[in-house]
C-alpha atoms as a PDB file:
ATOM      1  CA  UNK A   1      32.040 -12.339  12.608  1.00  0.00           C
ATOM      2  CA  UNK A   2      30.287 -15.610  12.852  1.00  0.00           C
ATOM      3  CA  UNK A   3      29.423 -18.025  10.293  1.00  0.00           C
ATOM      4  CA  UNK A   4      25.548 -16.754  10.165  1.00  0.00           C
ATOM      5  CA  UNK A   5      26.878 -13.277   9.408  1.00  0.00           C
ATOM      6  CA  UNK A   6      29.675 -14.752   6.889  1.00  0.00           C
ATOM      7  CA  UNK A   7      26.708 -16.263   5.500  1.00  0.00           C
ATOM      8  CA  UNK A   8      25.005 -13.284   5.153  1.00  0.00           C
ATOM      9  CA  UNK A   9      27.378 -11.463   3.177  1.00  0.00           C
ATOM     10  CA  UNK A  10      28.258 -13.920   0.789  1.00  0.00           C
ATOM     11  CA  UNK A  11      24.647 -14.689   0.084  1.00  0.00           C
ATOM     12  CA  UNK A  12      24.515 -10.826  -1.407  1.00  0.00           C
ATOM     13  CA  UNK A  13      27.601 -11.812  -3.287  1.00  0.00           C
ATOM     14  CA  UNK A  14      25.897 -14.923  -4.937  1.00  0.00           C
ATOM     15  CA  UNK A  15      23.860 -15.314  -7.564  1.00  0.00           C
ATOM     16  CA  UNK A  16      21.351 -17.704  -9.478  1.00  0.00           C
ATOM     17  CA  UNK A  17      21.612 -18.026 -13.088  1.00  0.00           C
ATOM     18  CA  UNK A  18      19.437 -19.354 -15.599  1.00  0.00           C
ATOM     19  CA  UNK A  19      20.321 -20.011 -19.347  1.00  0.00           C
ATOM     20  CA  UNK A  20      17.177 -20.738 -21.805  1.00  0.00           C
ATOM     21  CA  UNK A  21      18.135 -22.427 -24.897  1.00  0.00           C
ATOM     22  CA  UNK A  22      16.053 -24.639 -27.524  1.00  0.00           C
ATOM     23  CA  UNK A  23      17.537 -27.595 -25.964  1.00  0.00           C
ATOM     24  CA  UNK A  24      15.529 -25.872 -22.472  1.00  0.00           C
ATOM     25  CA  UNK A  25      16.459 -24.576 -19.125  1.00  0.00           C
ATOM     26  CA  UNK A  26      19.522 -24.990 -17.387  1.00  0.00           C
ATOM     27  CA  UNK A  27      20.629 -23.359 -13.598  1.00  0.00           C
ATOM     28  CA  UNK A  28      23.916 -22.927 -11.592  1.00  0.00           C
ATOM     29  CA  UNK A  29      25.519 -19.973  -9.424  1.00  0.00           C
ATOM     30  CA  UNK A  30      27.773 -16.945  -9.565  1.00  0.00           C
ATOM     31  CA  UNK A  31      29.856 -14.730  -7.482  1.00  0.00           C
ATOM     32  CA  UNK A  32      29.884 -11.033  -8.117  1.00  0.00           C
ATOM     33  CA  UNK A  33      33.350  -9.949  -8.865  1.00  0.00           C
ATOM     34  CA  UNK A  34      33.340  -6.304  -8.695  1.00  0.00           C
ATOM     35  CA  UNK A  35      31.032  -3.233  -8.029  1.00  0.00           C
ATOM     36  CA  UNK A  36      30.573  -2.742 -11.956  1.00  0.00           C
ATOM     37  CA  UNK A  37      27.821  -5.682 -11.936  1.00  0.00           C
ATOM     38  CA  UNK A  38      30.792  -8.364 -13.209  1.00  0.00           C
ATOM     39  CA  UNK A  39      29.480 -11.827 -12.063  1.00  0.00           C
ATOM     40  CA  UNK A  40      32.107 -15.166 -12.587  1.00  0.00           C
ATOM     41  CA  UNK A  41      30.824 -18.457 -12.935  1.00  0.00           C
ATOM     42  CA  UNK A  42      31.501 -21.993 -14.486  1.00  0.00           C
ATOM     43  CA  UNK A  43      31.414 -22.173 -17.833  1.00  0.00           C
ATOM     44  CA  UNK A  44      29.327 -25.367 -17.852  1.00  0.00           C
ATOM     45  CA  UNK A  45      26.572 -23.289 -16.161  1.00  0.00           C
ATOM     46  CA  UNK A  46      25.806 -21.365 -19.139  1.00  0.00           C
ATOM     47  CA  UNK A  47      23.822 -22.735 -21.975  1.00  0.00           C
ATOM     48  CA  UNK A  48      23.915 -20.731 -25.455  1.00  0.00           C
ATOM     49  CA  UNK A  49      21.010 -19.076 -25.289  1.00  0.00           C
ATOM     50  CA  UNK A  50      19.796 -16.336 -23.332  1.00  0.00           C
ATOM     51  CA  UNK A  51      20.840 -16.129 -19.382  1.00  0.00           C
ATOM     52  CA  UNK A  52      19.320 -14.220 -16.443  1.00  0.00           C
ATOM     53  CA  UNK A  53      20.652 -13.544 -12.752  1.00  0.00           C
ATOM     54  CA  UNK A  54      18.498 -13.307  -9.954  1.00  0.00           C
ATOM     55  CA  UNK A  55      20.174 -11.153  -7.277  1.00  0.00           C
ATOM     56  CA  UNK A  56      20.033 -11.822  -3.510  1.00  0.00           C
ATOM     57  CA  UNK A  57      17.045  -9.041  -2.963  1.00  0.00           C
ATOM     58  CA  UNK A  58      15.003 -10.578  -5.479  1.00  0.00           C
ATOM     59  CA  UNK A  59      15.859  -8.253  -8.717  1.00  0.00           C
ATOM     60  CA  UNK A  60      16.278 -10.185 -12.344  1.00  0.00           C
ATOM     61  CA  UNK A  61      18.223  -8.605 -14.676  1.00  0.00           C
ATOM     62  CA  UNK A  62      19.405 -10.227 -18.140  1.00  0.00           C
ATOM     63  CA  UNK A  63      23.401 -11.046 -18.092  1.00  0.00           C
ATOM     64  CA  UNK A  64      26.020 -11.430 -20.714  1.00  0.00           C
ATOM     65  CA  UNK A  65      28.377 -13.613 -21.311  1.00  0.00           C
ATOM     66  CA  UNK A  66      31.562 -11.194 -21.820  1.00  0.00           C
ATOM     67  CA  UNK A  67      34.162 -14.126 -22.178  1.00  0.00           C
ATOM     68  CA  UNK A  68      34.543 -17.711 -21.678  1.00  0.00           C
ATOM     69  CA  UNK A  69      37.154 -20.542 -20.713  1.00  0.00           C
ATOM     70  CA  UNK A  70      35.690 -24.324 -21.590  1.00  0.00           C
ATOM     71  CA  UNK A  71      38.755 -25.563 -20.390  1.00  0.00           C
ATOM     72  CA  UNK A  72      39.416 -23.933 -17.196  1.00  0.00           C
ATOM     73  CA  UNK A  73      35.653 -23.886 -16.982  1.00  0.00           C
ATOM     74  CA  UNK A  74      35.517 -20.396 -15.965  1.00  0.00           C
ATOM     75  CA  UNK A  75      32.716 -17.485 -17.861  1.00  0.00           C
ATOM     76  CA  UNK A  76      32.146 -14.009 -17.446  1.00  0.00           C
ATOM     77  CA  UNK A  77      29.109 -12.436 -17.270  1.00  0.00           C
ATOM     78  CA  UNK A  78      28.332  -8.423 -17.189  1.00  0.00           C
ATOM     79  CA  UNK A  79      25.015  -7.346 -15.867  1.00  0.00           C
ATOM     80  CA  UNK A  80      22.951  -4.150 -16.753  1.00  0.00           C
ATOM     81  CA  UNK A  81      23.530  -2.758 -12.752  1.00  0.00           C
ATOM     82  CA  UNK A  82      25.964  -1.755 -10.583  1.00  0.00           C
ATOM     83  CA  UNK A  83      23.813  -1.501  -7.473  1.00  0.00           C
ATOM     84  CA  UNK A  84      25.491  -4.813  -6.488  1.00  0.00           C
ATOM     85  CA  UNK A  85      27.248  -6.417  -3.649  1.00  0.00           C
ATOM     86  CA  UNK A  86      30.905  -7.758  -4.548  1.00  0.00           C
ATOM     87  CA  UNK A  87      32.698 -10.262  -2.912  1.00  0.00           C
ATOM     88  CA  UNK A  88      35.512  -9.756  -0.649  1.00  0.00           C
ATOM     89  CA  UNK A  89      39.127 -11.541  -2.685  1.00  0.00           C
ATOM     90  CA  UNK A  90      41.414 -13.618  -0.333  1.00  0.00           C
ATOM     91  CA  UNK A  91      45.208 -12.849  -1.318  1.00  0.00           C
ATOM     92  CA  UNK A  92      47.104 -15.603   0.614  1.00  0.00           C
ATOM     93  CA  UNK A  93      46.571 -19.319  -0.735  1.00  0.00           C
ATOM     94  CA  UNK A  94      44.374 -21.305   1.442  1.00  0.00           C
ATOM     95  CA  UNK A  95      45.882 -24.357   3.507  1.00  0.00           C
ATOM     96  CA  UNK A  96      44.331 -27.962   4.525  1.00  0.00           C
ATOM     97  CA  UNK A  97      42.500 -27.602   7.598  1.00  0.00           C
ATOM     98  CA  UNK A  98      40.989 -24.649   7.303  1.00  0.00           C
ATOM     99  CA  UNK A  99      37.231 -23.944   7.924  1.00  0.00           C
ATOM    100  CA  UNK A 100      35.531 -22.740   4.398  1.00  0.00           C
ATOM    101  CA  UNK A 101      31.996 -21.822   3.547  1.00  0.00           C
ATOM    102  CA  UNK A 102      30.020 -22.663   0.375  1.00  0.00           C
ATOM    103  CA  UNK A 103      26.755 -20.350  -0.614  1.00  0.00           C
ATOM    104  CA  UNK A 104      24.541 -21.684  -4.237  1.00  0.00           C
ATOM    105  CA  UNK A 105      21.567 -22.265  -4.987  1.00  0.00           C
ATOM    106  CA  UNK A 106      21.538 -26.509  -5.388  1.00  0.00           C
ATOM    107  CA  UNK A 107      18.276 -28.647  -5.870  1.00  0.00           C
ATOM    108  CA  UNK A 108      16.135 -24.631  -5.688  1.00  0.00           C
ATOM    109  CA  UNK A 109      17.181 -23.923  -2.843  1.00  0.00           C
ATOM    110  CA  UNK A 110      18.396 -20.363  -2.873  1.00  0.00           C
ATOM    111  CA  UNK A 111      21.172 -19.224  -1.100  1.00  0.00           C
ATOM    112  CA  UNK A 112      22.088 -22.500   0.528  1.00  0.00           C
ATOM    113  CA  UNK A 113      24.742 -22.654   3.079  1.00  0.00           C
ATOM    114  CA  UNK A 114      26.790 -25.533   3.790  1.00  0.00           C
ATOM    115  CA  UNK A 115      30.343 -25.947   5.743  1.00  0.00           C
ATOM    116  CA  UNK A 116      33.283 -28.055   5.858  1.00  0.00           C
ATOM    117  CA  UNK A 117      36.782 -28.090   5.840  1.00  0.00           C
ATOM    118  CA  UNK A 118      40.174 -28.001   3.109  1.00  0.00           C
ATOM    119  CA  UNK A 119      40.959 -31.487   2.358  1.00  0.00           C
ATOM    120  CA  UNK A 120      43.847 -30.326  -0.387  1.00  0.00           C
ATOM    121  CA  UNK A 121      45.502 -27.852  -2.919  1.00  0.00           C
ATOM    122  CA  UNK A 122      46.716 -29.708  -5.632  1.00  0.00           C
ATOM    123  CA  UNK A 123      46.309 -32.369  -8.251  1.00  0.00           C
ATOM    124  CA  UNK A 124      43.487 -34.964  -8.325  1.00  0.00           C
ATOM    125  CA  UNK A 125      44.009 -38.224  -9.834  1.00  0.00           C
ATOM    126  CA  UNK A 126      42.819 -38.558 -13.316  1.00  0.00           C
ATOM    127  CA  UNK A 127      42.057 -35.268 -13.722  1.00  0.00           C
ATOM    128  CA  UNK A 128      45.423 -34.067 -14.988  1.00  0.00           C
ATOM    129  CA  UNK A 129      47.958 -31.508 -13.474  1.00  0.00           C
ATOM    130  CA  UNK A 130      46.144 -28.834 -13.175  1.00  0.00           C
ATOM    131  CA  UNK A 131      45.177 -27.700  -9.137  1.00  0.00           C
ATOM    132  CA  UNK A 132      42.302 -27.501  -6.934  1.00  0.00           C
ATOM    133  CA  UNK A 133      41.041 -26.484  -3.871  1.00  0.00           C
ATOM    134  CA  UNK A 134      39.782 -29.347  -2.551  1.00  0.00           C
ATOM    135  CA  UNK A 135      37.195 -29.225   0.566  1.00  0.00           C
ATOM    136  CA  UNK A 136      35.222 -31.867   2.663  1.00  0.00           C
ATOM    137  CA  UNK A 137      32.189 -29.712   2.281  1.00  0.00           C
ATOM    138  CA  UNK A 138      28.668 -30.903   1.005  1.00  0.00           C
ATOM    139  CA  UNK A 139      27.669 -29.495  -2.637  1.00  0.00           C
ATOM    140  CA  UNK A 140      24.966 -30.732  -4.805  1.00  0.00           C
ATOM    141  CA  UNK A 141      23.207 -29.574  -8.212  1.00  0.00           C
ATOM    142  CA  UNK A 142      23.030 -25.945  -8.506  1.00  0.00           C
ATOM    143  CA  UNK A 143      26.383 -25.074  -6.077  1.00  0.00           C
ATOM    144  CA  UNK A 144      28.440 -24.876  -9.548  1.00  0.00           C
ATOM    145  CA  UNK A 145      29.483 -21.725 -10.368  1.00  0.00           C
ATOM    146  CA  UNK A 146      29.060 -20.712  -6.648  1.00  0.00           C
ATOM    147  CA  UNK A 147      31.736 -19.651  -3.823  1.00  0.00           C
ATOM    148  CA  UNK A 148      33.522 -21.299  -1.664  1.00  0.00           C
ATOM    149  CA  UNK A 149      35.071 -18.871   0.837  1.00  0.00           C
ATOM    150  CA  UNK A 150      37.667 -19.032   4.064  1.00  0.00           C
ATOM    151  CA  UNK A 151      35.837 -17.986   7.409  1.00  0.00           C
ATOM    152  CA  UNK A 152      36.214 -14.590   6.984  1.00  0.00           C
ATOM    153  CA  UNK A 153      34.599 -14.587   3.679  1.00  0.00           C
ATOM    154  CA  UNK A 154      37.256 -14.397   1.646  1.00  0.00           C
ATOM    155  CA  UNK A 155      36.842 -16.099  -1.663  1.00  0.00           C
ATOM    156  CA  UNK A 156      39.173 -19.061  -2.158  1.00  0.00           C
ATOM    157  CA  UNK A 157      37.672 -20.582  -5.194  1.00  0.00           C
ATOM    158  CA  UNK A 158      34.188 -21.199  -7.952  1.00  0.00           C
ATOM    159  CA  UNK A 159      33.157 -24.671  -6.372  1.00  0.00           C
ATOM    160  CA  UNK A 160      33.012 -26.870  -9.628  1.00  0.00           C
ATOM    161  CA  UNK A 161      32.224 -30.234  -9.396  1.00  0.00           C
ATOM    162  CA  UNK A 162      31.786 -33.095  -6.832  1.00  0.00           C
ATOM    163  CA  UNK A 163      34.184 -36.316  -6.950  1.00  0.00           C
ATOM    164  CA  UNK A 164      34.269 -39.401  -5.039  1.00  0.00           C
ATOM    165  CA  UNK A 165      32.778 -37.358  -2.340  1.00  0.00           C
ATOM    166  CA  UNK A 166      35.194 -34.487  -2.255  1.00  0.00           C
ATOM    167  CA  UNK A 167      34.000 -30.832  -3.350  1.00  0.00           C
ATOM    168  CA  UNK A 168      36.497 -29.158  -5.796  1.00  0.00           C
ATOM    169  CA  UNK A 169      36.673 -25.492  -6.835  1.00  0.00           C
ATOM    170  CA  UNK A 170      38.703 -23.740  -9.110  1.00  0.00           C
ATOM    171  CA  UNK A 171      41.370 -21.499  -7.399  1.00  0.00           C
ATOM    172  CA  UNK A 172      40.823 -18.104  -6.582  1.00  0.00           C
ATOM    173  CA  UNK A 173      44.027 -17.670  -8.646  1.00  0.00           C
ATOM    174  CA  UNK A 174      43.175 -18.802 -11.286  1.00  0.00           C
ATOM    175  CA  UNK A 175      40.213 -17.055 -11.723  1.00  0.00           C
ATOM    176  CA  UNK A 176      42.152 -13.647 -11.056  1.00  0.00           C
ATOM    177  CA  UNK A 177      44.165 -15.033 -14.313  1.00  0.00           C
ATOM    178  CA  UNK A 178      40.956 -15.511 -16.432  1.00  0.00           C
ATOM    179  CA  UNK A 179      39.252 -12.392 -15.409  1.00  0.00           C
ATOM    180  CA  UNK A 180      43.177 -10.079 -16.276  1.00  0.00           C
ATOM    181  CA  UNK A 181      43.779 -12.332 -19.311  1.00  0.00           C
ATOM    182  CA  UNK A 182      40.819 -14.107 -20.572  1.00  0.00           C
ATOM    183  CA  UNK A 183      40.986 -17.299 -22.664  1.00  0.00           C
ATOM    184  CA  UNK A 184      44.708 -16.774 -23.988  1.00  0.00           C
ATOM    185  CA  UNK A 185      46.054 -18.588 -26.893  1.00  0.00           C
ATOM    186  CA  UNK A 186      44.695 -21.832 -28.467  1.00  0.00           C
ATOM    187  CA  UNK A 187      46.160 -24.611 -30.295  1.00  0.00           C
ATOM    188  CA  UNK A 188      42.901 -24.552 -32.572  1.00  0.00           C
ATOM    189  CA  UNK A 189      42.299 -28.709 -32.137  1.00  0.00           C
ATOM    190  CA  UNK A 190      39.156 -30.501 -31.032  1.00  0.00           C
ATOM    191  CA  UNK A 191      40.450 -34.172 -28.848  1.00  0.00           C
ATOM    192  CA  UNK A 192      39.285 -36.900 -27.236  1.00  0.00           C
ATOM    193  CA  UNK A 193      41.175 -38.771 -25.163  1.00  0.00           C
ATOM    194  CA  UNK A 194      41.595 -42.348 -25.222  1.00  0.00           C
ATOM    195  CA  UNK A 195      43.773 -44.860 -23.818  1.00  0.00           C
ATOM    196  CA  UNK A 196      47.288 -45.953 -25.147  1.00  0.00           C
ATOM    197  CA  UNK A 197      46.814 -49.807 -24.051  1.00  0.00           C
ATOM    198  CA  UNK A 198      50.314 -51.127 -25.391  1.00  0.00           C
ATOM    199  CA  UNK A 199      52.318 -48.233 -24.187  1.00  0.00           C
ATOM    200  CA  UNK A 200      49.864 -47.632 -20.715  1.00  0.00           C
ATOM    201  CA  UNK A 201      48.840 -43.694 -20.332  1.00  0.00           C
ATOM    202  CA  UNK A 202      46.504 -41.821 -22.292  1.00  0.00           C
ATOM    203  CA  UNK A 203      46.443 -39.870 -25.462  1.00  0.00           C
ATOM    204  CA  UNK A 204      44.489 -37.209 -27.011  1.00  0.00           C
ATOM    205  CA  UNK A 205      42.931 -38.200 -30.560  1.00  0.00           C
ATOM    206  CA  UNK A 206      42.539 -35.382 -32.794  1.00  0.00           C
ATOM    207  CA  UNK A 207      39.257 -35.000 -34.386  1.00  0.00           C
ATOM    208  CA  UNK A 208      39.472 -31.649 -36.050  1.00  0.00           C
ATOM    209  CA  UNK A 209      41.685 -29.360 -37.127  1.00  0.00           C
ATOM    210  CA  UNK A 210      41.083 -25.543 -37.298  1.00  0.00           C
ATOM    211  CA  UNK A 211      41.489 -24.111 -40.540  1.00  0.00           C
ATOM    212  CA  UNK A 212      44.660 -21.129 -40.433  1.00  0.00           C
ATOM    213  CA  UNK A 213      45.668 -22.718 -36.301  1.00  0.00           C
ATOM    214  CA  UNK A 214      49.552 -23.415 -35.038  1.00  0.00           C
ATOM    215  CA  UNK A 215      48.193 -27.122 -35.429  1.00  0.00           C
ATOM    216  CA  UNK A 216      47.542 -26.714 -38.838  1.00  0.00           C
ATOM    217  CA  UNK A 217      50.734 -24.795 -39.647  1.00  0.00           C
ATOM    218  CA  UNK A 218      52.496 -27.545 -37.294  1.00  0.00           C
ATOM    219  CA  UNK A 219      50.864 -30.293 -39.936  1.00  0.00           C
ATOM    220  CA  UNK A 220      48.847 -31.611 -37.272  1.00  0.00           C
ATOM    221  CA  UNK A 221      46.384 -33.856 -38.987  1.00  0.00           C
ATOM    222  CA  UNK A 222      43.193 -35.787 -37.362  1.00  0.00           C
ATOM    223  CA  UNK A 223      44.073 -38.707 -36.423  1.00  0.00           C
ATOM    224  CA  UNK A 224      47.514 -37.931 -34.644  1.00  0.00           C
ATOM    225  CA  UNK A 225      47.414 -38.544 -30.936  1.00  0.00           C
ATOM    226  CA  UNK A 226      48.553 -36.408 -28.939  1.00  0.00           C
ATOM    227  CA  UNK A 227      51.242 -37.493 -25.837  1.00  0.00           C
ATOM    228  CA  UNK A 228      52.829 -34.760 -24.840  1.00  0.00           C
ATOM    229  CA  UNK A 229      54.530 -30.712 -24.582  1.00  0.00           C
ATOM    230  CA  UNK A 230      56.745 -29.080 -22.871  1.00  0.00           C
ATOM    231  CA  UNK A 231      58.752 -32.098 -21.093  1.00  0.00           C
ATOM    232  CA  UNK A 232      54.847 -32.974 -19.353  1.00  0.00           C
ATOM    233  CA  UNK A 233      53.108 -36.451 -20.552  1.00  0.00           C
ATOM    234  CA  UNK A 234      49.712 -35.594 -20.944  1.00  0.00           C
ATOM    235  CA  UNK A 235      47.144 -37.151 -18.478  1.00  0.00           C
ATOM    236  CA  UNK A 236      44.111 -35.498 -19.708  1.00  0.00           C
ATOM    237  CA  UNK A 237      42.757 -32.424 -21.867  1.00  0.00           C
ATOM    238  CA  UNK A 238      43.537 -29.970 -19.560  1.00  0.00           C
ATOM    239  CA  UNK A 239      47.359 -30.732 -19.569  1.00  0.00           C
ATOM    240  CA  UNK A 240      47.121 -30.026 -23.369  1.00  0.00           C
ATOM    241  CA  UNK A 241      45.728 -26.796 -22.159  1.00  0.00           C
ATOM    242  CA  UNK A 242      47.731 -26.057 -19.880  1.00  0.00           C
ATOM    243  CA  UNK A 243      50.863 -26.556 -21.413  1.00  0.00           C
ATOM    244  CA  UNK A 244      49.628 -24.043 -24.308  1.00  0.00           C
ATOM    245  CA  UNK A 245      48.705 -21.371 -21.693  1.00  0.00           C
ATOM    246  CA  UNK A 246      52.230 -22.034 -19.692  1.00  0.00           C
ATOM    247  CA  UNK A 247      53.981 -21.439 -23.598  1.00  0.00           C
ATOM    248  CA  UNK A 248      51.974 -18.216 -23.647  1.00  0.00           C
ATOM    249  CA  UNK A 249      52.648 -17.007 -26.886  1.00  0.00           C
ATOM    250  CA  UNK A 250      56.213 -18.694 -27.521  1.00  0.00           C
ATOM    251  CA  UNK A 251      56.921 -21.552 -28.496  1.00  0.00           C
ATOM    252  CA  UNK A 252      54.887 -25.281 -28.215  1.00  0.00           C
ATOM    253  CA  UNK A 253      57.284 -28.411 -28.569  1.00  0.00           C
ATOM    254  CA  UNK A 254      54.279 -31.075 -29.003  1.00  0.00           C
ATOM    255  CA  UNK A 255      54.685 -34.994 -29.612  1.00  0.00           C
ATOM    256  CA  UNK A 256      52.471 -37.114 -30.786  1.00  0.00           C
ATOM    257  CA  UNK A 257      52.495 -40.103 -32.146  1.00  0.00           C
ATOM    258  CA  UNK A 258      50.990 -40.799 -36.083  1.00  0.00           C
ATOM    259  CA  UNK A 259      50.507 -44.783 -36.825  1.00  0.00           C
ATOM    260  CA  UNK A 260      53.384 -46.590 -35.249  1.00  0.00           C
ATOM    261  CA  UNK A 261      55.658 -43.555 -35.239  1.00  0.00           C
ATOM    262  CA  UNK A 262      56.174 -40.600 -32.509  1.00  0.00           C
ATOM    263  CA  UNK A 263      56.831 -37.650 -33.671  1.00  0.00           C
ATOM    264  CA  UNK A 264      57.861 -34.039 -32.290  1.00  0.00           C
ATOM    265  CA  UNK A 265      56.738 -30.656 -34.026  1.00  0.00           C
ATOM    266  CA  UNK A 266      57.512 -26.732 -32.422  1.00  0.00           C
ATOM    267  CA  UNK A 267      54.417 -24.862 -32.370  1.00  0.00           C
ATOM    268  CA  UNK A 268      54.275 -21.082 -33.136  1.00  0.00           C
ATOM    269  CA  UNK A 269      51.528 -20.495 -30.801  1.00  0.00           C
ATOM    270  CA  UNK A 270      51.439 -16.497 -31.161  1.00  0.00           C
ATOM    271  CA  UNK A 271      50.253 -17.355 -34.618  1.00  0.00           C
ATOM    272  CA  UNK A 272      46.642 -18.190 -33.136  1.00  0.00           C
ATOM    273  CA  UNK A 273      45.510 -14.458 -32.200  1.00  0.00           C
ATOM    274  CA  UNK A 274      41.499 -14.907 -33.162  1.00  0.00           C
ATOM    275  CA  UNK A 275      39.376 -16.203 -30.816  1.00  0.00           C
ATOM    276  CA  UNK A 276      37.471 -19.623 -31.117  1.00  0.00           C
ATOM    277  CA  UNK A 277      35.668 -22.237 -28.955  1.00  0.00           C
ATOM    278  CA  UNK A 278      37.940 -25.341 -29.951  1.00  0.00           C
ATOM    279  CA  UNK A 279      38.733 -27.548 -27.493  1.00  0.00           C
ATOM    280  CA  UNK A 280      42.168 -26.345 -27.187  1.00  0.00           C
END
């Protein structure tokens, strides 16, 4: 196929979403995930209010949110149909070099097609350890939440954000993850980072507490800054994040440091088995 009929397919795959809130109107994309009318998107796309999708023939519906990630930035949404076009999954990791396609809805315009090429899979500086598929490909307002597929049409990864030029999306792995395991466990701590200017790095000050968490058990108190887990210095929030989800629900060594002291507590992370929308 060529890249008009690529296009094509994944604009019956994408979707425009629209949250209404009191605070007012905000817009984004979505991929369709399966033939049951299960859209992904970013979480950042949806507001908390009310949400609609706008199919590629023109049909509204209302959506759902069925489950949410802040910090992978990943939502779920079900809608009320199943007369619905689902993208096609890629299985083997993408590689730099290779041709990808992105479909969204930026700046209005609907089902907006733009090309380009993998730049990298991995890390980006100051943006922790976590990976991304990152493409030379041009996304603006409005692409969030969209696809960003091989030549084929494949899906590779939920284009996310824009920085210093360079498209990244979320990897089609890791959205498999979310979709078979949802949020996972959660430390049950609001931080912020800031930056450890006598020791260099960055910490993560803790500003609340949840009340019955691991980090309460742990004695975790606001205030403590957080440094590291798991053997991994933390470069961001979404190392603290990760290193909870890569503990699953065993064990969390966490160090921190509380006035001039560091300290090291093990975290019973299994004890965290309610949902909540802390930070981490």
């Amino acid at each position: 196929m060529g890249i008009g009929e690529v296009g094509e397919l994944l604009r019956r795959s994408t979707v425009h979403i629209r949250s209404f809130s009191r605070r007012g109107q905000s817009a984004g994309s979505g991929v369709i995930w399966d033939g049951d009318g299960t859209v992904i998107t970013n979480a950042h796309v949806m507001g908390r209010g009310d949400h609609s999708v706008e199919l590629w023939d023109g049909r509204t519906v209302p959506a759902e949110v069925k489950g949410r990630d802040d910090q992978r930035d990943l939502a779920r949404l079900k809608l009320p149909t199943s007369d619905v076009s689902p993208i096609n999954l890629r299985e083997s990791p993408v590689k730099p070099g290779e041709l990808v396609i992105a479909v969204g809805n930026p700046l209005g315009f609907t089902g907006a097609l733009t090309t380009g090429v993998i730049h990298a899979v991995g890390p980006v500086s100051h943006l922790g350890r976590r990976r991304w598929v990152q493409a030379a490909i041009r996304l603006a307002p409005g692409n969030s939440g969209g696809p960003l597929s091989d030549a084929a049409g494949g899906l590779v990864g939920i284009n996310t954000m824009i920085v210093s030029g360079i498209a990244l999306a979320i990897p089609i792995a890791v959205v498999r993850d979310f979709m078979r395991n949802g949020t996972g466990p959660r430390l049950g701590v609001t931080v912020r980072p800031v930056s450890l200017s006598q020791r260099g790095g960055l910490g993560l000050l803790v500003l609340s507490v949840a009340k019955g968490s691991p980090a309460e058990y742990a004695s975790v108190l606001i205030g403590d800054l957080l440094v590291g887990a798991n053997e991994t210095v933390f470069d961001g929030p979404a190392d603290l994040a990760d290193s909870i989800r890569e503990a699953g629900r065993d064990i969390l060594k966490l160090r921190f440091m509380r006035g001039d002291r560091t300290r090291e507590r093990e975290v019973a992370i299994s004890l965290m088995d309610r949902p909540n929308r802390e930070a981490a």
